[in-house]
Protein backbone atom coordinates (compact mmCIF):
# COMPACT_ATOMS: atom_id res chain seq x y z
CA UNK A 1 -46.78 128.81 48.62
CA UNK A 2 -48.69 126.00 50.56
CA UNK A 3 -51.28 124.02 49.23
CA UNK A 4 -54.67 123.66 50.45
CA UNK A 5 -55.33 120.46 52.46
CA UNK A 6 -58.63 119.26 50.70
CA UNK A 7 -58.21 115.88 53.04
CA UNK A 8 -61.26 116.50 54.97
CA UNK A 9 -63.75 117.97 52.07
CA UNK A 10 -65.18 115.17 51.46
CA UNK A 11 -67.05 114.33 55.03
CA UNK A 12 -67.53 117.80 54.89
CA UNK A 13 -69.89 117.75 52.20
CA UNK A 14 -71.02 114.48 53.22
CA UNK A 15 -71.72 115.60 56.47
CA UNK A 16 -73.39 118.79 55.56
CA UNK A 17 -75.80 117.43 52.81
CA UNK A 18 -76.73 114.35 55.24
CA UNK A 19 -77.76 117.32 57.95
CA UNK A 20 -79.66 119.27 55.23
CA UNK A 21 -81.93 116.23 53.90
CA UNK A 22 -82.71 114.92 58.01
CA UNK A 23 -83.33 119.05 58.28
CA UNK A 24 -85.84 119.05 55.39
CA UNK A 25 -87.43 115.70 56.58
CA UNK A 26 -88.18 116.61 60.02
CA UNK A 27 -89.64 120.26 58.54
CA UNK A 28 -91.66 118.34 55.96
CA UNK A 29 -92.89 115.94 58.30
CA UNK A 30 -94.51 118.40 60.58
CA UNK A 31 -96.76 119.61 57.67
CA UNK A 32 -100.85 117.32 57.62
CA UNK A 33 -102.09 116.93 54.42
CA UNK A 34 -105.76 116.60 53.91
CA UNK A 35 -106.60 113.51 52.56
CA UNK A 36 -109.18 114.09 49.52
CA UNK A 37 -113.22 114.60 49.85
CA UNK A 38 -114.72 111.10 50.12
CA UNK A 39 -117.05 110.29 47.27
CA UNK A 40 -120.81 110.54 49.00
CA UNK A 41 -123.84 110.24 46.74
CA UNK A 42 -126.02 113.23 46.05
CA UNK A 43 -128.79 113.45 44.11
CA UNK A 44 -129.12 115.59 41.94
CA UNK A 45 -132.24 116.82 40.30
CA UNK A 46 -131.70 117.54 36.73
CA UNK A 47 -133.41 120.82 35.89
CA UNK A 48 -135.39 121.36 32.74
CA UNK A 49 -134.75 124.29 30.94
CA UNK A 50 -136.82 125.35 28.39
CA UNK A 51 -134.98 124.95 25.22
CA UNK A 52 -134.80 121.08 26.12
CA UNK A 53 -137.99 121.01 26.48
CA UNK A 54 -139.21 122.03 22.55
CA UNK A 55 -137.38 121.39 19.40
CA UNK A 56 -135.67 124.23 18.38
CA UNK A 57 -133.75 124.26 15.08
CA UNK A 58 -130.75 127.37 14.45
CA UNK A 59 -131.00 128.69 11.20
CA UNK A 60 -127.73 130.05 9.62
CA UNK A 61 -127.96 133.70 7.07
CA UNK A 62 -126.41 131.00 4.71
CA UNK A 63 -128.84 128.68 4.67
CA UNK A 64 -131.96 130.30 4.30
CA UNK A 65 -133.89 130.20 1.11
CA UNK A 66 -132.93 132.52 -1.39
CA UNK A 67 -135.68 134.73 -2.35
């Protein structure tokens, strides 16, 4: 029975995986990425709603006086 000749496996795999990563890189590379929003000042206007406006006080069942 012959044996296989596993001489050449090795810059086989070398060969193939340094193909696949230049592959990926060149695919990757063709993607843009958008850079993120630039900080610009706006004002905002802080609204007053009317519960900040009066002092309001939550009463729990618990609490109340007992009658």
């Amino acid at each position: 029975m012959p044996q296989l000749n596993t001489s050449t496996w090795f810059i086989t795999i070398l060969s193939m995986l340094s193909a696949l990563f230049i592959l990926f890189q060149l695919k990757i590379s063709k993607y843009t990425y958008f850079t993120g929003p630039e900080s610009t000042s706006i004002k905002t206007q802080k609204q007053n709603t009317p519960w900040e406006l009066k002092w309001t006080k939550i009463y729990l069942p618990l609490s109340l006086p007992q009658p």
